[in-house]
Each structure stands twice: as C-alpha cells, then as structure tokens.
C-alpha atoms as a PDB file:
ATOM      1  CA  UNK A   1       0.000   0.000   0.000  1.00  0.00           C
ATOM      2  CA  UNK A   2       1.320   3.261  -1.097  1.00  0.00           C
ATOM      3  CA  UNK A   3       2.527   5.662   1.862  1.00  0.00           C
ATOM      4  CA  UNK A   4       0.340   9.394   1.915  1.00  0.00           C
ATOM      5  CA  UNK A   5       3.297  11.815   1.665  1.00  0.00           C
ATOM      6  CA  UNK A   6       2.911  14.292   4.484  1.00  0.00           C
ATOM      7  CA  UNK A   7       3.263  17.059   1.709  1.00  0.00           C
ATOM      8  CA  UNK A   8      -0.239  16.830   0.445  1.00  0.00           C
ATOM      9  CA  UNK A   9      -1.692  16.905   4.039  1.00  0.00           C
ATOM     10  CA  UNK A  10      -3.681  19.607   5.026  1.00  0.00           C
ATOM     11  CA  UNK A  11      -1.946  21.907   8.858  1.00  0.00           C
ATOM     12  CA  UNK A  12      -3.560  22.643  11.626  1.00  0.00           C
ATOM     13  CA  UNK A  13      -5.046  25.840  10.685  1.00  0.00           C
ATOM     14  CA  UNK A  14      -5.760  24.878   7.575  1.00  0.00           C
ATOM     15  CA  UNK A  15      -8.065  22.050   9.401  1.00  0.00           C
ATOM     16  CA  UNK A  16      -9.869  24.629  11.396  1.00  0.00           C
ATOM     17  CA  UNK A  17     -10.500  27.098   8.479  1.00  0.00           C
ATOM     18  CA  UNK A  18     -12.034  24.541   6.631  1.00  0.00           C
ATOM     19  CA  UNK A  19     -14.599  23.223   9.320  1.00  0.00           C
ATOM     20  CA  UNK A  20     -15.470  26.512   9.423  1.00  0.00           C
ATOM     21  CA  UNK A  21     -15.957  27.506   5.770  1.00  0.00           C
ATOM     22  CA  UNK A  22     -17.994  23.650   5.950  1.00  0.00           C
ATOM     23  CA  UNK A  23     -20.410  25.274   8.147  1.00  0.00           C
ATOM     24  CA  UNK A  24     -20.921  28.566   6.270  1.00  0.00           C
ATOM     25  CA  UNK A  25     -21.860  26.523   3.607  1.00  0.00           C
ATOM     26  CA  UNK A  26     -19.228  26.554   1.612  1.00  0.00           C
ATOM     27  CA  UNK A  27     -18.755  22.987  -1.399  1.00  0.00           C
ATOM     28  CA  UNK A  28     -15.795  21.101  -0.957  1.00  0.00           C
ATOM     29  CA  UNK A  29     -14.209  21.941  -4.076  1.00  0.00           C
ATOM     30  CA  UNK A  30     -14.543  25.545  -3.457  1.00  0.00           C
ATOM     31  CA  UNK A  31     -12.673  24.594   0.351  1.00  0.00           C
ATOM     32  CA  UNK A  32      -9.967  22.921  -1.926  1.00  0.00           C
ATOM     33  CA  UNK A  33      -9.270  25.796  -4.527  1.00  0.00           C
ATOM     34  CA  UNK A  34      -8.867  27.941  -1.760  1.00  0.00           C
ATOM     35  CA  UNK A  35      -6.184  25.956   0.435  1.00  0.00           C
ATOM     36  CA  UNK A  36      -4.464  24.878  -2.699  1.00  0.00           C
ATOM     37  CA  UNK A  37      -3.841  28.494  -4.494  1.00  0.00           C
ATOM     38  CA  UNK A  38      -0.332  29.520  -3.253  1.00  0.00           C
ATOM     39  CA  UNK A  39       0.457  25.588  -2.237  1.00  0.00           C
ATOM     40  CA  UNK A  40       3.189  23.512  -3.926  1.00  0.00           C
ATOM     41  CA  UNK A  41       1.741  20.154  -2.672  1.00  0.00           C
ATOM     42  CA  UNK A  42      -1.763  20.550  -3.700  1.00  0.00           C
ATOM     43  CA  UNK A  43      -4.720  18.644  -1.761  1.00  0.00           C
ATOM     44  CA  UNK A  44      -7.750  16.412  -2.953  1.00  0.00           C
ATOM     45  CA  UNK A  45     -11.147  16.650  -2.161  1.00  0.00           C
ATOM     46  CA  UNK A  46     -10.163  13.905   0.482  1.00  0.00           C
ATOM     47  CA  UNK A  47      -8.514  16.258   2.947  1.00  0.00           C
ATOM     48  CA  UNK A  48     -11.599  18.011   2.957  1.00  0.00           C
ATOM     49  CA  UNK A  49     -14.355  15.008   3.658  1.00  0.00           C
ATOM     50  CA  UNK A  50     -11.758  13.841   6.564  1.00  0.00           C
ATOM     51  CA  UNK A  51     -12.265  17.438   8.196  1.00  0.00           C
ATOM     52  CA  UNK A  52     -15.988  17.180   7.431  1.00  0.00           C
ATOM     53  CA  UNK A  53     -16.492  13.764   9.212  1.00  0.00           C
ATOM     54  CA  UNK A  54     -14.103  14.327  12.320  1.00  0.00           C
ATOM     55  CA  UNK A  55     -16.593  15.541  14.779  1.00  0.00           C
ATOM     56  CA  UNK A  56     -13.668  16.012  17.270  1.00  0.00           C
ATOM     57  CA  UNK A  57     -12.368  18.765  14.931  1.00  0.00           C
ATOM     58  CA  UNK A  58     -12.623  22.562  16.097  1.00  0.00           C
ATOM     59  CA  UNK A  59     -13.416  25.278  13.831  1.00  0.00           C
ATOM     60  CA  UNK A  60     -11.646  28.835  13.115  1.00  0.00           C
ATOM     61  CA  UNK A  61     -13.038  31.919  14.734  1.00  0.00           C
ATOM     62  CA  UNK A  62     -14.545  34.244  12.206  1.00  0.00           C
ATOM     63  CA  UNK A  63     -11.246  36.263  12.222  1.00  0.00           C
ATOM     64  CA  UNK A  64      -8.913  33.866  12.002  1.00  0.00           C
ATOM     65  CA  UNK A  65     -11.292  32.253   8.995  1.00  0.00           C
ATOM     66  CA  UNK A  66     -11.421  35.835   7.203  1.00  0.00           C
ATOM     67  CA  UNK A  67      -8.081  36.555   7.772  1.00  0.00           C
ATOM     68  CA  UNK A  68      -6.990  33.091   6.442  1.00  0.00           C
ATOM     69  CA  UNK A  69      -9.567  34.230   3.278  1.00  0.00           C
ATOM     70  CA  UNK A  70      -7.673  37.436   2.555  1.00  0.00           C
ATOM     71  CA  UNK A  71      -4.103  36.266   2.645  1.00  0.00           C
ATOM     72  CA  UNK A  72      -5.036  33.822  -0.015  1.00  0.00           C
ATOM     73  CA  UNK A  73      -6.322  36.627  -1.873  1.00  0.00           C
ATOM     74  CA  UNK A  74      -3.670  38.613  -1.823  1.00  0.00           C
ATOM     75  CA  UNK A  75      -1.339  35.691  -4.010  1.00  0.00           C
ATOM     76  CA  UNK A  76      -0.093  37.120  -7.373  1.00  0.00           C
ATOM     77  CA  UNK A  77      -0.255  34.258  -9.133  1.00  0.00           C
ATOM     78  CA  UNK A  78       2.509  35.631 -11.777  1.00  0.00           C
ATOM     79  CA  UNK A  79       5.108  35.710  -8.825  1.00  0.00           C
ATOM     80  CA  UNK A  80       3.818  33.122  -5.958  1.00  0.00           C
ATOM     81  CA  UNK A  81       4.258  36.272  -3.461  1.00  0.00           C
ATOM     82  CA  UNK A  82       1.568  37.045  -1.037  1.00  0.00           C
ATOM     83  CA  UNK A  83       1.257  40.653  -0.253  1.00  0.00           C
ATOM     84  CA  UNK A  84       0.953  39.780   3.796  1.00  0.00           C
ATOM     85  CA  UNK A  85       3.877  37.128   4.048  1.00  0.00           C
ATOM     86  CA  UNK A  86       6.198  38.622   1.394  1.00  0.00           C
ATOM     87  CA  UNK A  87       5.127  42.437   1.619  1.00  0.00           C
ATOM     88  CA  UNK A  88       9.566  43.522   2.030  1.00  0.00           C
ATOM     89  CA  UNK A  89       9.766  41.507  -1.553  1.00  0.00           C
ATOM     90  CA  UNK A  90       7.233  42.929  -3.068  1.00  0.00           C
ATOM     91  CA  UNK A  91       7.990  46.588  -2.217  1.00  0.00           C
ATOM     92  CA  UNK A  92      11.746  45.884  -3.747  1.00  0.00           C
ATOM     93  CA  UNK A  93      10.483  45.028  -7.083  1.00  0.00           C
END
C-alpha cells in the first residue's frame, strides 16, 4: 500500500478554516481551490471530507477564517508572493 506523503496533508489551521468555511456553507471543491492556491503540494477533495467527518475537529473563529480568506487573496499568481507574508519583496520590485 502506497505511503500518503505528508506534503499533500492539510496543517492545523488549515483544518480549522475549513470546518469553518464547511459550516458557512461553503462545497468542498470551493474549500480545496482555496487551500491549494499559493500551495506547492496541492490537496484532494479527500482532505476536505476527513475534516468534514471528524466531529472532534474545532473550527476557526470568524477572524482567524477571514483573515486566512484574505491572505489567499492577496497571491499574485505571476510571482507566488503574497502581499501579507512577502510584503519587504514585493515593495523591492
């Protein structure tokens, strides 16, 4: 049986953000798109039923969920740079 690589796992946070975008109503795939832009290791769909049937797992607070929303957001997709993590490298060019 073939070993999951730890790569294509989904963090912590990124657990908690997407319980919480489950219960705004939010579709998997949508869940998915998010967490992968900016990602090397892209995620399945998978990652995202496993958060949907743990009913041990916690959710983000709004904040952390909106916050989470508009770093993504803010990912030029020419360069990979996110305007929050990589704001110094971005200024420079």
């Amino acid at each position: 049986m073939a070993k999951r690589s730890k790569q294509g796992s989904l963090a912590a946070p990124e657990k908690r953000v997407a319980k919480a975008l489950l219960q705004r109503g939010w579709r998997n795939q949508d869940i998915q798109d998010l967490i992968n832009q900016g990602r090397t290791a892209t995620i399945n769909s998978a990652r995202i039923t496993e958060v949907k049937k743990n009913e041990g797992q916690k959710c983000a607070s709004e904040k952390e969920t909106n916050l989470y929303i508009a770093k993504k957001a803010a990912i030029d997709p020419k360069t990979g740079l996110n305007l929050y993590d990589d704001e110094r490298l971005v200024r420079a060019r």
